[in-house]
C-alpha atoms as a PDB file:
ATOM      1  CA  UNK A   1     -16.942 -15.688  27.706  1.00  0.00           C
ATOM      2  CA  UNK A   2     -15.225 -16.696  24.893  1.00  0.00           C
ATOM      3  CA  UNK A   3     -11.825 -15.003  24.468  1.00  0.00           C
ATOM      4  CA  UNK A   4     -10.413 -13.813  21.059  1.00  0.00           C
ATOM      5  CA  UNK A   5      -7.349 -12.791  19.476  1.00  0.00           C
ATOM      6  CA  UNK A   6      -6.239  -9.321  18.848  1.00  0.00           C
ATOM      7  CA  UNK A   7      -7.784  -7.637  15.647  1.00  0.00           C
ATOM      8  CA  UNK A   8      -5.448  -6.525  13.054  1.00  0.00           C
ATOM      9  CA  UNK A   9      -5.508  -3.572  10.937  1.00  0.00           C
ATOM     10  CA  UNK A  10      -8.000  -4.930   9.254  1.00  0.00           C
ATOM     11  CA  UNK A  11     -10.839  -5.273  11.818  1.00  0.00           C
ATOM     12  CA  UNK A  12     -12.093  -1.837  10.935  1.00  0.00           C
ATOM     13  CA  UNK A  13     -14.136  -4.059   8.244  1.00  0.00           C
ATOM     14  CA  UNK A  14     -16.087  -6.110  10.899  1.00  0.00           C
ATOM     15  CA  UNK A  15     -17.418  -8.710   9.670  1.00  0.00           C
ATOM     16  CA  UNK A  16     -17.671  -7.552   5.976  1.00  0.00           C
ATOM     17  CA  UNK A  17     -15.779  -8.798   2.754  1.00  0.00           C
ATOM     18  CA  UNK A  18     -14.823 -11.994   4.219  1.00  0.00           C
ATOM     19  CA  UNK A  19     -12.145 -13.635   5.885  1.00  0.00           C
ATOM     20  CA  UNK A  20      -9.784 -14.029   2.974  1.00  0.00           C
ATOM     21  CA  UNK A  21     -10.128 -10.724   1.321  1.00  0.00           C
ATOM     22  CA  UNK A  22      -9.395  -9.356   5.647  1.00  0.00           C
ATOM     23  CA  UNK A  23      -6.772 -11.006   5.741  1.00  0.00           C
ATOM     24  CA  UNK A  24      -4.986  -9.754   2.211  1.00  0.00           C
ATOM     25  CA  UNK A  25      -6.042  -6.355   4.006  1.00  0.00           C
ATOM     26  CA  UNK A  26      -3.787  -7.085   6.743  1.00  0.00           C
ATOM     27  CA  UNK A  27      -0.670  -8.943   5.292  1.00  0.00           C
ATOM     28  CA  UNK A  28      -0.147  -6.119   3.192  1.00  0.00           C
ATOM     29  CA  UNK A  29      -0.769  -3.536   5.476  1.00  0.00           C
ATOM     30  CA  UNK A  30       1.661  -4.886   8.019  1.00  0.00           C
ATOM     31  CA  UNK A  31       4.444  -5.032   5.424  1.00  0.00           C
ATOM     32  CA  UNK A  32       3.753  -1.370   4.132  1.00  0.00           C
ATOM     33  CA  UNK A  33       4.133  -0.105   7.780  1.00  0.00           C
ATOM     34  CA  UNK A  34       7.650  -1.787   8.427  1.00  0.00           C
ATOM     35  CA  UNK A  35      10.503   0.679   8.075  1.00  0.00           C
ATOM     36  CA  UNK A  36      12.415  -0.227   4.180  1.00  0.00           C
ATOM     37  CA  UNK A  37      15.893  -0.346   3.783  1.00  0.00           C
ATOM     38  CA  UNK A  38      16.798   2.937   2.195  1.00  0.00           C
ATOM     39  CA  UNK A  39      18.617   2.477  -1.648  1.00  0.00           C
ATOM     40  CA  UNK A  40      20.839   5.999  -0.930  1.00  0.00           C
ATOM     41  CA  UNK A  41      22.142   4.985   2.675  1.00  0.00           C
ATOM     42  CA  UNK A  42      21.611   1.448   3.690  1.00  0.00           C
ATOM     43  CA  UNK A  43      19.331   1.851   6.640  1.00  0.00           C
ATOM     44  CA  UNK A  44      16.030   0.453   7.670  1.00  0.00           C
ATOM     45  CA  UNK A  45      14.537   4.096   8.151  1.00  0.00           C
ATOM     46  CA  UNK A  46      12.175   4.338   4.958  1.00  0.00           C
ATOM     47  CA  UNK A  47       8.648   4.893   4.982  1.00  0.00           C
ATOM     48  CA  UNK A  48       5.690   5.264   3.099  1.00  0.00           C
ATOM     49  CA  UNK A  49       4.707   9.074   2.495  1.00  0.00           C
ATOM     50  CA  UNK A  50       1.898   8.627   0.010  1.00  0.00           C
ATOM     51  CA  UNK A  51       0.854   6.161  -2.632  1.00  0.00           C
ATOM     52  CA  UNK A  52       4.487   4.915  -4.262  1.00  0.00           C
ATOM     53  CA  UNK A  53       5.771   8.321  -2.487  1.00  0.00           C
ATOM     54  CA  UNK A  54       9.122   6.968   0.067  1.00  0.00           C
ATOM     55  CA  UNK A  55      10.738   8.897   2.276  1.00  0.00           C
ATOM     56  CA  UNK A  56      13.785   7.939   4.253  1.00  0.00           C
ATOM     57  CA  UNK A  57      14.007   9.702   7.882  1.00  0.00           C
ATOM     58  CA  UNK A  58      17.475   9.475   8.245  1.00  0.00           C
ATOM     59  CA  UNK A  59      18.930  11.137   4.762  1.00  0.00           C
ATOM     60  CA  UNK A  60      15.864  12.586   3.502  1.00  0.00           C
ATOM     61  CA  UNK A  61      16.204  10.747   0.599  1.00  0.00           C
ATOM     62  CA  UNK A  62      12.574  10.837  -1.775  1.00  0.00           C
ATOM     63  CA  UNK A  63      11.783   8.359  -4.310  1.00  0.00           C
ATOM     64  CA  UNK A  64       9.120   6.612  -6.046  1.00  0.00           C
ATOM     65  CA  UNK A  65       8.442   3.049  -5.853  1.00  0.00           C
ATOM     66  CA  UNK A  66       6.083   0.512  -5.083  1.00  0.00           C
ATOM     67  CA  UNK A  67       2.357   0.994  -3.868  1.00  0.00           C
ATOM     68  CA  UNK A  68       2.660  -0.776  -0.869  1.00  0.00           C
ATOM     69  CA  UNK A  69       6.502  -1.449  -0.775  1.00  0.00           C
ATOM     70  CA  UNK A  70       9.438   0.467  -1.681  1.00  0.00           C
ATOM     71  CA  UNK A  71      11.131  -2.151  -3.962  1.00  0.00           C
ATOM     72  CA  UNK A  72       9.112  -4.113  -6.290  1.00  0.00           C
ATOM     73  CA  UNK A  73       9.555  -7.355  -7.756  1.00  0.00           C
ATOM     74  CA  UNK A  74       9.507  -6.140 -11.679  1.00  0.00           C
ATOM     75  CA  UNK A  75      11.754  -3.160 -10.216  1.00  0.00           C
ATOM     76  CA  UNK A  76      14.432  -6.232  -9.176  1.00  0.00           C
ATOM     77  CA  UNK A  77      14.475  -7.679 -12.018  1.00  0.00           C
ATOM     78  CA  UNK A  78      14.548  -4.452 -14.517  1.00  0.00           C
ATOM     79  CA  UNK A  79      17.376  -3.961 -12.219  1.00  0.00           C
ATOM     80  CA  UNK A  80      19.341  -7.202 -12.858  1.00  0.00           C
ATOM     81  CA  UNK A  81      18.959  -7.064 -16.171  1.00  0.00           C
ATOM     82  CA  UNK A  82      20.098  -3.356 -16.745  1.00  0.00           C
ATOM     83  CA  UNK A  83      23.395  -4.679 -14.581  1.00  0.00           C
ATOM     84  CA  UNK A  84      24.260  -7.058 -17.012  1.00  0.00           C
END
């Protein structure tokens, strides 16, 4: 018997899609399910409500942001450049 490694979030799929497009699935899965670092207090306590919808459990801070992660990369840099 041959032994395998644990599926990820993405073995729901099977053997469908292929391998690649699995594990896309599951890289950005993980990192949407990892508590955020919250913009109003500082600590790792946000998470995903709904679509771009974040919620921190500590303040109870809401905000909009990325699809699959609070802070996105165009949101960085519209940042930097408004700081200037």
């Amino acid at each position: 018997m041959a032994v395998s490694k644990k599926s990820s979030s993405a073995g729901r799929f099977g053997p469908r899609y292929g391998r690649r497009i699995r594990v896309k699935i599951s890289n950005i899965e993980s990192q949407m399910k990892q508590k955020h670092k919250c913009p109003q207090c500082g600590r790792k306590s946000v998470k995903r409500v709904s679509t771009a919808i974040w919620e921190c459990s500590k303040c109870d801070t809401k905000f909009a942001g990325g699809t699959y992660i609070p802070d996105t990369p165009v949101g960085r840099l519209s940042r930097k450049a408004s700081l200037k």
